[in-house]
PDB file of N, CA and C in Angstrom:
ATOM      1  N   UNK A   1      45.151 165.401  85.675  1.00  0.00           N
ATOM      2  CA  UNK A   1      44.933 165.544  84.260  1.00  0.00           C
ATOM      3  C   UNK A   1      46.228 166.069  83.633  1.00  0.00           C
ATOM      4  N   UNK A   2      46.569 165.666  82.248  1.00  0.00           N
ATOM      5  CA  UNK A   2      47.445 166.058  81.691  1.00  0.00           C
ATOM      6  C   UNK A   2      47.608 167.524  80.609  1.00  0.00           C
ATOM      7  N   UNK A   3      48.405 167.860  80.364  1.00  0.00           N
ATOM      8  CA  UNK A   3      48.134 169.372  79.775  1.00  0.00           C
ATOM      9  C   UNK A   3      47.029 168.707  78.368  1.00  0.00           C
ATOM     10  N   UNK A   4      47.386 167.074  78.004  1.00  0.00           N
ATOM     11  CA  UNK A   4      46.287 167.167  76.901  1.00  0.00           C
ATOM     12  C   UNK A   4      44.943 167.042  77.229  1.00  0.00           C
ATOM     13  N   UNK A   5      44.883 166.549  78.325  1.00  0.00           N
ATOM     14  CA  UNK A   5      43.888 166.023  78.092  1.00  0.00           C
ATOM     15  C   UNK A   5      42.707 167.495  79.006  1.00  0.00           C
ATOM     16  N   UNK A   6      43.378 167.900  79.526  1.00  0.00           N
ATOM     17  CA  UNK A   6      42.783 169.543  79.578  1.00  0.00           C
ATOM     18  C   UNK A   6      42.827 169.924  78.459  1.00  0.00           C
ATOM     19  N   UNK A   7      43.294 170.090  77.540  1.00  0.00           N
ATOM     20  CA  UNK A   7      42.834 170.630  75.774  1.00  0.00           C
ATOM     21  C   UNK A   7      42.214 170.024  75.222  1.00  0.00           C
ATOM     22  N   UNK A   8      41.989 168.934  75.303  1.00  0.00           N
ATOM     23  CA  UNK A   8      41.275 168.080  74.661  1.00  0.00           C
ATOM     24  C   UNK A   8      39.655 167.987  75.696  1.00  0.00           C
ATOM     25  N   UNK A   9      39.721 168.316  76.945  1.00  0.00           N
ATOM     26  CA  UNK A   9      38.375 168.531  77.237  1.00  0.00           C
ATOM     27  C   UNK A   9      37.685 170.070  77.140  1.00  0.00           C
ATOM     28  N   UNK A  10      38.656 171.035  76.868  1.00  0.00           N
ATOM     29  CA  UNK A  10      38.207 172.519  76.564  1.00  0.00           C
ATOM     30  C   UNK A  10      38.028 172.553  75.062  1.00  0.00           C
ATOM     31  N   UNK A  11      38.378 171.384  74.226  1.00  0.00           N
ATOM     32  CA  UNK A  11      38.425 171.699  73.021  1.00  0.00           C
ATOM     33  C   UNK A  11      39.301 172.767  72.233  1.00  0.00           C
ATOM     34  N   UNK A  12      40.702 172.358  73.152  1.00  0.00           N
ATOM     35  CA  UNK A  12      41.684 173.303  72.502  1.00  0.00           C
ATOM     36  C   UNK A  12      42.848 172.943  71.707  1.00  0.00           C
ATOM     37  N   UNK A  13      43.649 173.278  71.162  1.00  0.00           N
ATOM     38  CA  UNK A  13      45.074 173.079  70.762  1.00  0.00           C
ATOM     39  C   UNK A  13      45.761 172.803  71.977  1.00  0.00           C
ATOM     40  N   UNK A  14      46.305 171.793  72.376  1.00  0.00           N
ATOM     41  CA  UNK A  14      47.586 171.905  73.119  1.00  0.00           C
ATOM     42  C   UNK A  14      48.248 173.150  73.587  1.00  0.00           C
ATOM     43  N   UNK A  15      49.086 173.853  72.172  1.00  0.00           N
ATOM     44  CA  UNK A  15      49.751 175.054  72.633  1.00  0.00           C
ATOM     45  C   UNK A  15      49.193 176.317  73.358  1.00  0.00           C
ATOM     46  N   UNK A  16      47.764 176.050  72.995  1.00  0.00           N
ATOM     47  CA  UNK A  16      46.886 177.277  73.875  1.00  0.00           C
ATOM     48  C   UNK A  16      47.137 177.156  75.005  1.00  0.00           C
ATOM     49  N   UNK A  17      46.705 175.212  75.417  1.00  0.00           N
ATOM     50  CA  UNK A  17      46.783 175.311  76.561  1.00  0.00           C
ATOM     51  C   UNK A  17      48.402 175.531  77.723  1.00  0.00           C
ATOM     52  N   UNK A  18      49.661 175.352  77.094  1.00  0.00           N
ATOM     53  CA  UNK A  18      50.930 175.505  77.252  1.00  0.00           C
ATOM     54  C   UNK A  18      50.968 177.101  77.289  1.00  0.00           C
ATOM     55  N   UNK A  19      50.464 177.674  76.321  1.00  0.00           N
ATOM     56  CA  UNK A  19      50.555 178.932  76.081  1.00  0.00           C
ATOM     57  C   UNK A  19      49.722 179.968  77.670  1.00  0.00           C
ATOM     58  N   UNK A  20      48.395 179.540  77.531  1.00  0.00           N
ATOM     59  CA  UNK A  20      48.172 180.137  79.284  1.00  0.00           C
ATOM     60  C   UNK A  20      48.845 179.532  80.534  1.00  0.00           C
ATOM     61  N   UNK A  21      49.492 178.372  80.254  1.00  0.00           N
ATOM     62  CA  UNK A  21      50.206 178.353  81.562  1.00  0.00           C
ATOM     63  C   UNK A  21      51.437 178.978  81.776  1.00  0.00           C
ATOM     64  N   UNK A  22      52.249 179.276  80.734  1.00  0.00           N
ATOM     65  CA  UNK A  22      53.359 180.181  80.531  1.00  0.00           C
ATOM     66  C   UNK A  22      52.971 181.740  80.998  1.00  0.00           C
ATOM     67  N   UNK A  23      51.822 182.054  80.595  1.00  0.00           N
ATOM     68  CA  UNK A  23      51.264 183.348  80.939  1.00  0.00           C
ATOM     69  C   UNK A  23      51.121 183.732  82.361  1.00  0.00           C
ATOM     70  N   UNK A  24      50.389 182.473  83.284  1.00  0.00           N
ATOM     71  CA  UNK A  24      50.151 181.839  84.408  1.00  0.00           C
ATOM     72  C   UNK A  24      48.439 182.143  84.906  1.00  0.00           C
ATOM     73  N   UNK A  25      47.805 181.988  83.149  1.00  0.00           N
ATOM     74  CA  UNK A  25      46.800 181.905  83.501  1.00  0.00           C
ATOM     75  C   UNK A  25      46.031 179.921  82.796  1.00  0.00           C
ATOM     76  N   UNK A  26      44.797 179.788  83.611  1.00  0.00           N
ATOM     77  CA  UNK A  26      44.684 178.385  82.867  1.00  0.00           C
ATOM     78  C   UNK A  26      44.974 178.111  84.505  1.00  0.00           C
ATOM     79  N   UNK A  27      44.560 176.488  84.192  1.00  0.00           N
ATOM     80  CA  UNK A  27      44.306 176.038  85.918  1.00  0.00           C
ATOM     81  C   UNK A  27      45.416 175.662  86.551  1.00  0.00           C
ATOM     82  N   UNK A  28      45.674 175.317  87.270  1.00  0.00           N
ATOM     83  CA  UNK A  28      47.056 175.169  87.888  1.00  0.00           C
ATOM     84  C   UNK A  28      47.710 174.000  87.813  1.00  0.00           C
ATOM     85  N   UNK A  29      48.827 173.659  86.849  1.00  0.00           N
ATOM     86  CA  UNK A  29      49.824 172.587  86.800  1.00  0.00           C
ATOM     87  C   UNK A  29      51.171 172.477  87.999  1.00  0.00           C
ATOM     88  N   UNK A  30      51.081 171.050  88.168  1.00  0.00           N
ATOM     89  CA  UNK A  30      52.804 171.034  88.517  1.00  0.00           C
ATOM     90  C   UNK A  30      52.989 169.819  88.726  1.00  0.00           C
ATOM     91  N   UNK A  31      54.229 169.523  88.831  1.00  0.00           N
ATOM     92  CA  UNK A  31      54.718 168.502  88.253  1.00  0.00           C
ATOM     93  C   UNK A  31      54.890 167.124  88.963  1.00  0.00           C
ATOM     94  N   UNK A  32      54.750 166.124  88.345  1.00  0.00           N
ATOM     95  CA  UNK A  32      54.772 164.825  88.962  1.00  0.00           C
ATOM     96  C   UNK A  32      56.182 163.951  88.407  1.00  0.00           C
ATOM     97  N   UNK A  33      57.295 163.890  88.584  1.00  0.00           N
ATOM     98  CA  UNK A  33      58.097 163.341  88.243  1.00  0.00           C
ATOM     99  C   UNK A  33      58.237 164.416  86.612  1.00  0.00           C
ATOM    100  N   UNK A  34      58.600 163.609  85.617  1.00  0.00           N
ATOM    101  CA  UNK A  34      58.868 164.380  84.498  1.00  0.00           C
ATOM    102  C   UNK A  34      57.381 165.058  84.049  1.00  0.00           C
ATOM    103  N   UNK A  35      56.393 164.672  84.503  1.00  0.00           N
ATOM    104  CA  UNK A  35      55.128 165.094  83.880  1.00  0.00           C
ATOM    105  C   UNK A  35      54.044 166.143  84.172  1.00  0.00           C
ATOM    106  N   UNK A  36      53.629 166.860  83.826  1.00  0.00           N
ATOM    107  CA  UNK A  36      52.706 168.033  84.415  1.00  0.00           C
ATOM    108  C   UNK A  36      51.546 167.892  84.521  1.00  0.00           C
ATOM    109  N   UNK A  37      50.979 167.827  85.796  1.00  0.00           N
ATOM    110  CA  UNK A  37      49.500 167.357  85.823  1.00  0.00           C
ATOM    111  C   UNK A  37      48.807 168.583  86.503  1.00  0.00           C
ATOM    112  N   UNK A  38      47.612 168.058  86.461  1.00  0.00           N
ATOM    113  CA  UNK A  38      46.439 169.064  86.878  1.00  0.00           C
ATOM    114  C   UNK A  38      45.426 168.455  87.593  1.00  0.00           C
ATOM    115  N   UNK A  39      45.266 169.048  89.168  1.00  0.00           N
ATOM    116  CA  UNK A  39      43.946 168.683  89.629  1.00  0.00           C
ATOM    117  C   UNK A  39      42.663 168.539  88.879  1.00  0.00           C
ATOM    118  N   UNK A  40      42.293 167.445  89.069  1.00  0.00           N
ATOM    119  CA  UNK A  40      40.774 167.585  88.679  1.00  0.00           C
ATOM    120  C   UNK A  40      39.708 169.533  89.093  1.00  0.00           C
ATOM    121  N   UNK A  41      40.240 168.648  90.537  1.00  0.00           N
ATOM    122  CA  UNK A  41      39.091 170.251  91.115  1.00  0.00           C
ATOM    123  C   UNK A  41      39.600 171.511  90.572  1.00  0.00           C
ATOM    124  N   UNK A  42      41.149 171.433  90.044  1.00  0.00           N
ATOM    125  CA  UNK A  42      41.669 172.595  90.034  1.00  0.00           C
ATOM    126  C   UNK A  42      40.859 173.304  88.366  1.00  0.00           C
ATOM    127  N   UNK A  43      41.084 171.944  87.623  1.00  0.00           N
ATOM    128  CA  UNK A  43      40.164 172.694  86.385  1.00  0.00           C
ATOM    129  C   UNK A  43      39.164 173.135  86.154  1.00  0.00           C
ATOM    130  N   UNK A  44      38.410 172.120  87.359  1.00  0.00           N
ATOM    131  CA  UNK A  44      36.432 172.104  87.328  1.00  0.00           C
ATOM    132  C   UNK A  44      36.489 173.636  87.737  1.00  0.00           C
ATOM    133  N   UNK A  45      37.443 174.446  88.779  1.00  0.00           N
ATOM    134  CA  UNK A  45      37.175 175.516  89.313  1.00  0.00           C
ATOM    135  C   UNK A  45      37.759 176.625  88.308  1.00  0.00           C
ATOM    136  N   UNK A  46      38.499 176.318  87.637  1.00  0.00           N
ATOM    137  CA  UNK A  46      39.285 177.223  86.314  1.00  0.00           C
ATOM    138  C   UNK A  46      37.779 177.261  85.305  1.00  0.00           C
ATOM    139  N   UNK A  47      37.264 176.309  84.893  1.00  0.00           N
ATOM    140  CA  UNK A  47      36.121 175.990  83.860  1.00  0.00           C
ATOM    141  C   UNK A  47      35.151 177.078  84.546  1.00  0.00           C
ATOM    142  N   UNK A  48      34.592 176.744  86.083  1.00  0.00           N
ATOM    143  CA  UNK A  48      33.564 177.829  86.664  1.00  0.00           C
ATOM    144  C   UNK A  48      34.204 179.210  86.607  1.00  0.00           C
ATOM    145  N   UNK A  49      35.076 179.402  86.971  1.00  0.00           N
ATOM    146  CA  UNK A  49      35.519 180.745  86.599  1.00  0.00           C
ATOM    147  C   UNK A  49      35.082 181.409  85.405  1.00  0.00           C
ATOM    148  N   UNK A  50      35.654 180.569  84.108  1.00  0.00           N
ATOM    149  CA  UNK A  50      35.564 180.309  82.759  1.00  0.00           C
ATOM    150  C   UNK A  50      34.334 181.264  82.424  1.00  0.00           C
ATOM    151  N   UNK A  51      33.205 180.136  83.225  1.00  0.00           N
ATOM    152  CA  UNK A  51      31.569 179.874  82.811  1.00  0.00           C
ATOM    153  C   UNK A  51      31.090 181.646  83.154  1.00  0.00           C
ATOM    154  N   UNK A  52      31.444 182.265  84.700  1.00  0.00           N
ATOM    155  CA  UNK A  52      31.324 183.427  85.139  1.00  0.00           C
ATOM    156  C   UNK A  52      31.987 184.616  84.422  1.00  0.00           C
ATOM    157  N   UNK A  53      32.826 184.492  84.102  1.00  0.00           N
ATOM    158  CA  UNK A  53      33.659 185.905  83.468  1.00  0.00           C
ATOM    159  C   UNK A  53      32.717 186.508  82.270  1.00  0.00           C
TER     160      UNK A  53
END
């Protein structure tokens, strides 16, 4: 997944989501050639976290 389209399924701004990964919170990115992606599982398990806190 891409940083948008993780904002766009949390229903966020983009920069939020840029903004917790700078922090180094938010699910875990890294990089694929020029582009920053995101496990699937890695978000589903960021989201359950999410759901628990």
């Amino acid at each position: 997944m891409t940083v948008t389209e993780v904002a766009e399924e949390l229903r966020l701004p983009v920069s939020t989501v840029r903004f917790w990964r700078a922090q180094g919170r938010g699910p875990h990115f890294f990089k694929v050639g020029r582009r920053l992606v995101c496990r699937r599982s890695d978000f589903e398990a960021f989201v359950e976290q999410l759901a628990s806190a």
